[in-house]
PDB file of N, CA and C in Angstrom:
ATOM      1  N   UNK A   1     134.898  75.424 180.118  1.00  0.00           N
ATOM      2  CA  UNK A   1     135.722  74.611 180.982  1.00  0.00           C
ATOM      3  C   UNK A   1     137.160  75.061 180.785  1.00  0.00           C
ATOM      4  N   UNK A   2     137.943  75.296 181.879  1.00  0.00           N
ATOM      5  CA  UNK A   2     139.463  75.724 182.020  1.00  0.00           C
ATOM      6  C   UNK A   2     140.612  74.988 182.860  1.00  0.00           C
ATOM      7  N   UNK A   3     141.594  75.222 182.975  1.00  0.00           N
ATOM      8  CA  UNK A   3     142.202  75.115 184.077  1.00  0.00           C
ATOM      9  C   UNK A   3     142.626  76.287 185.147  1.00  0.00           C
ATOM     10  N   UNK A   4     142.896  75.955 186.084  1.00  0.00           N
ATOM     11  CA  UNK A   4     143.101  77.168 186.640  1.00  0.00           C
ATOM     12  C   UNK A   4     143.923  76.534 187.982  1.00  0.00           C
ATOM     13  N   UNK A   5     144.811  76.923 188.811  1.00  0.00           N
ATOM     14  CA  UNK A   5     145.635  76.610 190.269  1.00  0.00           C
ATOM     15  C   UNK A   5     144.557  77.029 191.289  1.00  0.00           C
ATOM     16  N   UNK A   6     144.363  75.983 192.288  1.00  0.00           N
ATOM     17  CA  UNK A   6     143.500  76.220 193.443  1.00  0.00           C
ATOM     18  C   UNK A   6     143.683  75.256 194.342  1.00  0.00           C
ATOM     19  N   UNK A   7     142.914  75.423 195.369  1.00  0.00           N
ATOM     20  CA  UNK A   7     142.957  74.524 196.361  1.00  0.00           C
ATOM     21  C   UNK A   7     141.531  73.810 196.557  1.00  0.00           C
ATOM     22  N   UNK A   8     141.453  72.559 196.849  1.00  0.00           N
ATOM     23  CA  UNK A   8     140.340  71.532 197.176  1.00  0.00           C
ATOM     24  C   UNK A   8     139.431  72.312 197.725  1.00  0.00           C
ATOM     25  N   UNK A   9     138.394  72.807 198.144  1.00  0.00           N
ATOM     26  CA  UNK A   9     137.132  72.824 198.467  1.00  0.00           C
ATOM     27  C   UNK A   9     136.211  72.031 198.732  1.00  0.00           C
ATOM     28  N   UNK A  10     135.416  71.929 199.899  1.00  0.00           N
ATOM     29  CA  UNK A  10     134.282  71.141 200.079  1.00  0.00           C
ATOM     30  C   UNK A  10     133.306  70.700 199.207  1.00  0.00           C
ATOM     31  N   UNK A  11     133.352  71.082 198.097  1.00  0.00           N
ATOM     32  CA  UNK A  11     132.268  70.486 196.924  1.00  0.00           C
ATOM     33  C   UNK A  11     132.963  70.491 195.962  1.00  0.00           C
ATOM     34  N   UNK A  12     134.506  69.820 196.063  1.00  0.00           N
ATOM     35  CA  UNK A  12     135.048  69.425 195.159  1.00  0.00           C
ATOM     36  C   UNK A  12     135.993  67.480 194.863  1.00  0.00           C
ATOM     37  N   UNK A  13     136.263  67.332 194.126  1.00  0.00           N
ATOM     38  CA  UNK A  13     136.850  65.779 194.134  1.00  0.00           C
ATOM     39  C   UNK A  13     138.179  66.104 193.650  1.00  0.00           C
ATOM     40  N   UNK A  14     139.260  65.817 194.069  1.00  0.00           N
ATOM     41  CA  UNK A  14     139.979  65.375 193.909  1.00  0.00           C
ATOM     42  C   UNK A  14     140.769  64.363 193.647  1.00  0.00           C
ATOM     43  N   UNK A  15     141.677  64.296 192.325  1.00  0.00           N
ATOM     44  CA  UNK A  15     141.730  62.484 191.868  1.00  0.00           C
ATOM     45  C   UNK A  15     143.468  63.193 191.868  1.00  0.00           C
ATOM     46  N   UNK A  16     144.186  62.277 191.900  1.00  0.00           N
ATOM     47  CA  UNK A  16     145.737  61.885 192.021  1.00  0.00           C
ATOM     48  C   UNK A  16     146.364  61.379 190.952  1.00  0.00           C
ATOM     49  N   UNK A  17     147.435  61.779 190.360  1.00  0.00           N
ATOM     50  CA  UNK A  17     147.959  61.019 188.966  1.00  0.00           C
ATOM     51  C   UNK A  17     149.287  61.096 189.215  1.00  0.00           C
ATOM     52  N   UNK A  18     150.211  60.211 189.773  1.00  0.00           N
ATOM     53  CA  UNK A  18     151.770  60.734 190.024  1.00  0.00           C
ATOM     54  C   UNK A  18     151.806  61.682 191.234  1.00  0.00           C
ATOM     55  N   UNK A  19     152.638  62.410 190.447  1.00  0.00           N
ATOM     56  CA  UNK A  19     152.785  63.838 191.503  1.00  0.00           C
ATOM     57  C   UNK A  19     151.610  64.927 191.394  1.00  0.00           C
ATOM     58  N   UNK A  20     151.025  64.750 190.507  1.00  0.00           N
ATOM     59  CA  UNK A  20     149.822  65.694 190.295  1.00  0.00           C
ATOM     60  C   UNK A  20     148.529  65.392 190.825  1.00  0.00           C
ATOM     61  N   UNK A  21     147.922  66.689 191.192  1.00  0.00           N
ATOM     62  CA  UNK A  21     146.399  66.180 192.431  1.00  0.00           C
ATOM     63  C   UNK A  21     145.743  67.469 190.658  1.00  0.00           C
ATOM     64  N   UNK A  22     144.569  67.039 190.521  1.00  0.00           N
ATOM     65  CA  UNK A  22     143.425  67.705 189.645  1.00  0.00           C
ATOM     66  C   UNK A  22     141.917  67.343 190.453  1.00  0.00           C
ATOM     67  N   UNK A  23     141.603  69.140 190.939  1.00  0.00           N
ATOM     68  CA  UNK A  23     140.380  69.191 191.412  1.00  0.00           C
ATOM     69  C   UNK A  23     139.241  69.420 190.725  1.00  0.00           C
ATOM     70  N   UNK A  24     138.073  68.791 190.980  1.00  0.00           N
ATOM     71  CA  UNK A  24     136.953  69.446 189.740  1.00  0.00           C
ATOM     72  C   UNK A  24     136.275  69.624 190.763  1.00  0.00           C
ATOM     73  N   UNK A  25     135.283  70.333 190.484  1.00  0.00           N
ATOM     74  CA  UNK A  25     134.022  70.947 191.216  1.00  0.00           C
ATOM     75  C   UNK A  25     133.085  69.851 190.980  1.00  0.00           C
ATOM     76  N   UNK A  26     132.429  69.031 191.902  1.00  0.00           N
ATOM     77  CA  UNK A  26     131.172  67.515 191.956  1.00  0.00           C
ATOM     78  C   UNK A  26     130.404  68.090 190.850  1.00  0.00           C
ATOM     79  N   UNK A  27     129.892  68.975 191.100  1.00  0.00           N
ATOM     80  CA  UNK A  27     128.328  69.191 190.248  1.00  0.00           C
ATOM     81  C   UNK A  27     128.900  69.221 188.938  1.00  0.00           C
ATOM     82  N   UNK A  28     130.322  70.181 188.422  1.00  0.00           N
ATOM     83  CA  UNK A  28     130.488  70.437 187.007  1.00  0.00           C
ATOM     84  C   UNK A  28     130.647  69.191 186.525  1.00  0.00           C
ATOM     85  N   UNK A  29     131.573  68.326 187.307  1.00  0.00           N
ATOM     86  CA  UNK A  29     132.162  66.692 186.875  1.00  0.00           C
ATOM     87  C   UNK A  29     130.668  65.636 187.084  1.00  0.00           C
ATOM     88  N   UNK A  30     129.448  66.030 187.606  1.00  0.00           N
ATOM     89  CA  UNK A  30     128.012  65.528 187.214  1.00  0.00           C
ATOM     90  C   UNK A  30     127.848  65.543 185.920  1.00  0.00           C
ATOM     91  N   UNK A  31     128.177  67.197 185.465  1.00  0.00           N
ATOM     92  CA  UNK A  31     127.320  67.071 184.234  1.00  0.00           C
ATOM     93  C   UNK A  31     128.474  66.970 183.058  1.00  0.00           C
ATOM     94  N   UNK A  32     129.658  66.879 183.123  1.00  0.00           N
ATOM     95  CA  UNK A  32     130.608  66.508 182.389  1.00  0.00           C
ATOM     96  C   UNK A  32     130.529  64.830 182.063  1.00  0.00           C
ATOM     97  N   UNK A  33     130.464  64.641 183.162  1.00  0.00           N
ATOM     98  CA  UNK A  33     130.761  62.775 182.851  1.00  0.00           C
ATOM     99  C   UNK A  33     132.279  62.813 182.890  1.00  0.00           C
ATOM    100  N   UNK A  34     132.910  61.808 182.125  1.00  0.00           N
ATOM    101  CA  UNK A  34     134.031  61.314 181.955  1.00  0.00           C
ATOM    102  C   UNK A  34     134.990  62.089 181.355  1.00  0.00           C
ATOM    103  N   UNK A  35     136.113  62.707 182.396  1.00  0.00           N
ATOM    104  CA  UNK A  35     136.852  63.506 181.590  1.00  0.00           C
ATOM    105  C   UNK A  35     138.217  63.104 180.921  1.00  0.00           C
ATOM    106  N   UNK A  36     139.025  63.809 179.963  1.00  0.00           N
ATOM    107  CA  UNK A  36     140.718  63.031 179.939  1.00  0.00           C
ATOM    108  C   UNK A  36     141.562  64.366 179.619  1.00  0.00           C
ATOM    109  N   UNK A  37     142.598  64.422 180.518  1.00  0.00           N
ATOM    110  CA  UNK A  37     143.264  64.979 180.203  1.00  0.00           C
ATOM    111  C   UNK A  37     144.811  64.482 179.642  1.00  0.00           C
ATOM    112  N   UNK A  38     145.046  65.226 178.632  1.00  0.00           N
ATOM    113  CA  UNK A  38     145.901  64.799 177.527  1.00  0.00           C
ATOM    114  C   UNK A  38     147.101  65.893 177.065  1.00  0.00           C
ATOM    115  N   UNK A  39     148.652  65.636 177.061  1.00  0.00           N
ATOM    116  CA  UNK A  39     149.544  66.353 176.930  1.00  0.00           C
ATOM    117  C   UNK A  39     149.425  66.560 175.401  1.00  0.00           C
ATOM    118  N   UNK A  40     149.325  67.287 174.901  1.00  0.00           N
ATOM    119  CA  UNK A  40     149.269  67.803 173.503  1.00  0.00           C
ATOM    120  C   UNK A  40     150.547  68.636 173.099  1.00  0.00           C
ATOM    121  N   UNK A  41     151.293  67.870 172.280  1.00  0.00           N
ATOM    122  CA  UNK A  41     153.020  68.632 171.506  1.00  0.00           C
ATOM    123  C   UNK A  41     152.354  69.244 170.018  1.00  0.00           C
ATOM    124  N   UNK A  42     152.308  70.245 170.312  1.00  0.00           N
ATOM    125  CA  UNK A  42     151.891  71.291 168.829  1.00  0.00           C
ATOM    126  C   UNK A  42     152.637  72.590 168.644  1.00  0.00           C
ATOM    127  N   UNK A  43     153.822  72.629 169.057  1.00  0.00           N
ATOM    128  CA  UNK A  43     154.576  73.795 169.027  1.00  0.00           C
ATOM    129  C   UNK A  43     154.367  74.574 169.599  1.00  0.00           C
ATOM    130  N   UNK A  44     153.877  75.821 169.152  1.00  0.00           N
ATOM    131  CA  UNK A  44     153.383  77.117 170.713  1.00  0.00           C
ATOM    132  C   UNK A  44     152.057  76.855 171.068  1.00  0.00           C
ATOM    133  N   UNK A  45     151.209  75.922 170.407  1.00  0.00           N
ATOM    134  CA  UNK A  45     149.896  75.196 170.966  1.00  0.00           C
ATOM    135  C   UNK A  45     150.061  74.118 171.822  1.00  0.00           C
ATOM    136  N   UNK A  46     151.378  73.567 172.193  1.00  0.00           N
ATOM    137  CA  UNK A  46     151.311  72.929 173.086  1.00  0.00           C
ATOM    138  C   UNK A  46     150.486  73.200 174.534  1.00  0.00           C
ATOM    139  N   UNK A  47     150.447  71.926 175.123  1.00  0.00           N
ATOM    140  CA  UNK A  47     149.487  71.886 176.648  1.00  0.00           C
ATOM    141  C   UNK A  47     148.591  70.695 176.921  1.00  0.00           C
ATOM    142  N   UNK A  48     147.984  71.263 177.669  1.00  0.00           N
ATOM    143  CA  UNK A  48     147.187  69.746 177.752  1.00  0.00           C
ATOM    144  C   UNK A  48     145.550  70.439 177.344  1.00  0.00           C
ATOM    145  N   UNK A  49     144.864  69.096 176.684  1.00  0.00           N
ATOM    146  CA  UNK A  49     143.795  69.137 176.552  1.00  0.00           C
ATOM    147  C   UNK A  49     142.683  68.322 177.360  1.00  0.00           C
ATOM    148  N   UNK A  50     141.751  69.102 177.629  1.00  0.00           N
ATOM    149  CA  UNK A  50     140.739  68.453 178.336  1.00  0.00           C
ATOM    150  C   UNK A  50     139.005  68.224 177.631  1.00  0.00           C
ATOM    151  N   UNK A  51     139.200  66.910 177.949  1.00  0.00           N
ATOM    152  CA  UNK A  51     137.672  66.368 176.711  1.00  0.00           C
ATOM    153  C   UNK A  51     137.121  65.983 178.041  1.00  0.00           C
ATOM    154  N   UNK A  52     135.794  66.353 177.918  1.00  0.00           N
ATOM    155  CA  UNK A  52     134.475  65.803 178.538  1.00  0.00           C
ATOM    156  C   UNK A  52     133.577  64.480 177.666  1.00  0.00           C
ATOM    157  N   UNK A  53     132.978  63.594 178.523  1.00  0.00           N
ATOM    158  CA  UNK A  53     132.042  62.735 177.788  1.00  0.00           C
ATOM    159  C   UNK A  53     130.878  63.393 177.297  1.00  0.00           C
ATOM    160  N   UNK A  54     130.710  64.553 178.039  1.00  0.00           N
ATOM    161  CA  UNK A  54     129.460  64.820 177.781  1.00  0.00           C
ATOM    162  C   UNK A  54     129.557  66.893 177.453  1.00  0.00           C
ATOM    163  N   UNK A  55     129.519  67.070 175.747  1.00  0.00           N
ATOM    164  CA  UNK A  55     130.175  68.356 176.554  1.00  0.00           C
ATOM    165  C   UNK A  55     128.989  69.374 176.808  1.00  0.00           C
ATOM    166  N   UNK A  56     129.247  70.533 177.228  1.00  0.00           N
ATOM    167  CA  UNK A  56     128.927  71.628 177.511  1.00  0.00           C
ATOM    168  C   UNK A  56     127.956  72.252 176.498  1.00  0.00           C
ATOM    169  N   UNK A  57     126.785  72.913 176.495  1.00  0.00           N
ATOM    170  CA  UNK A  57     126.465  73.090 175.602  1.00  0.00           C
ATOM    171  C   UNK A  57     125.388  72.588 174.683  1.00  0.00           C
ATOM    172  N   UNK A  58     125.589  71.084 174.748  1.00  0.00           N
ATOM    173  CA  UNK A  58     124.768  70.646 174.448  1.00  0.00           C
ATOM    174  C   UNK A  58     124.820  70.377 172.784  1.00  0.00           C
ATOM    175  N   UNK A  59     125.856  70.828 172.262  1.00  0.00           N
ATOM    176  CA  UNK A  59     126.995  70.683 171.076  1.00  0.00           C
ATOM    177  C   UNK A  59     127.809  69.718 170.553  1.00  0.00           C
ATOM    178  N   UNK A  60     127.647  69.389 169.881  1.00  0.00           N
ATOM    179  CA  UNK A  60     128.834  68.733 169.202  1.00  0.00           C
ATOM    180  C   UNK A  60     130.217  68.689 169.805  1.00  0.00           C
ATOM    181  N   UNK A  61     131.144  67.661 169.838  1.00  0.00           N
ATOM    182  CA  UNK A  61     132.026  67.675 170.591  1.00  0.00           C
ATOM    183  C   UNK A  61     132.926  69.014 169.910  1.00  0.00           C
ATOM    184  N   UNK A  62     132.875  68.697 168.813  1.00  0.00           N
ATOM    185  CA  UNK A  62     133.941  69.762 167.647  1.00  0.00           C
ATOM    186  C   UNK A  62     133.535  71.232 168.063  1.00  0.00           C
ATOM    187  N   UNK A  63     132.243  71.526 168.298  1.00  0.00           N
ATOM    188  CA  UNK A  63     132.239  73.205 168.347  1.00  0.00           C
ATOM    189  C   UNK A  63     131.300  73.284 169.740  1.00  0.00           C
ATOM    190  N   UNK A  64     132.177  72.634 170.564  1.00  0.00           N
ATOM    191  CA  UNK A  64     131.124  73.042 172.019  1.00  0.00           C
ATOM    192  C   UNK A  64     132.360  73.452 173.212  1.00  0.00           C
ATOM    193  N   UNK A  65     132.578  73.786 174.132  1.00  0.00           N
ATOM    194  CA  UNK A  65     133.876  73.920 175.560  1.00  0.00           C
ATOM    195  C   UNK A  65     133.931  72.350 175.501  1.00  0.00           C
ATOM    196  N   UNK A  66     133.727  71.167 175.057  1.00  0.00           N
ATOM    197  CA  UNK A  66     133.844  70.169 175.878  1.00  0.00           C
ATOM    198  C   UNK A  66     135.163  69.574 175.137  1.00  0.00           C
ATOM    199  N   UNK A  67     136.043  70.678 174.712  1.00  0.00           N
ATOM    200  CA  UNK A  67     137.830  70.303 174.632  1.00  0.00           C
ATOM    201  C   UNK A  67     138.184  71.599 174.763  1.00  0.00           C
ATOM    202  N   UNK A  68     139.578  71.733 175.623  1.00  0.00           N
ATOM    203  CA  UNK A  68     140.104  72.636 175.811  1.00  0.00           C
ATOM    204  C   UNK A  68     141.484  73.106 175.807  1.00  0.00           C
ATOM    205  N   UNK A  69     142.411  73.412 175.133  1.00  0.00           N
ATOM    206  CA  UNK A  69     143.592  73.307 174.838  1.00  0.00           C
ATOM    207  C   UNK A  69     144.339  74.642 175.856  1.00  0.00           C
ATOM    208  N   UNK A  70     144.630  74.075 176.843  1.00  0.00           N
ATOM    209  CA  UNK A  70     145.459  75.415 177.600  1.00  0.00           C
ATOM    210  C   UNK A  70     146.478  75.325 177.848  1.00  0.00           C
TER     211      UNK A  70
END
């Protein structure tokens, strides 16, 4: 799981936060469940992180994609 700049697509959802629009793809946000994205201050690790309810993998939250620091 990443971020990446794009535009809405037909098999995608779009949710609104402020000034910011974040698109996910339906099916990935099926099997994700509940996501959060979170501003993270860590010096040159700063960014935002993104946690899934359910992650990827089938893993442990700690060693699976279902957080992502970009």
């Amino acid at each position: 799981m990443g971020l990446a700049l794009d535009e809405p697509k037909n098999n995608d959802k779009v949710f609104e936060f402020d000034s910011l629009k974040f698109v996910v793809d339906e099916k990935l946000l099926t099997s994700l469940g509940k996501l959060t994205i979170d501003h993270v201050d860590d010096g040159h690790r700063s960014g935002l992180a993104i946690t899934s309810e359910n992650p990827l993998g089938g893993q442990s939250a700690e060693n699976s994609c279902g957080t992502c620091k970009c």
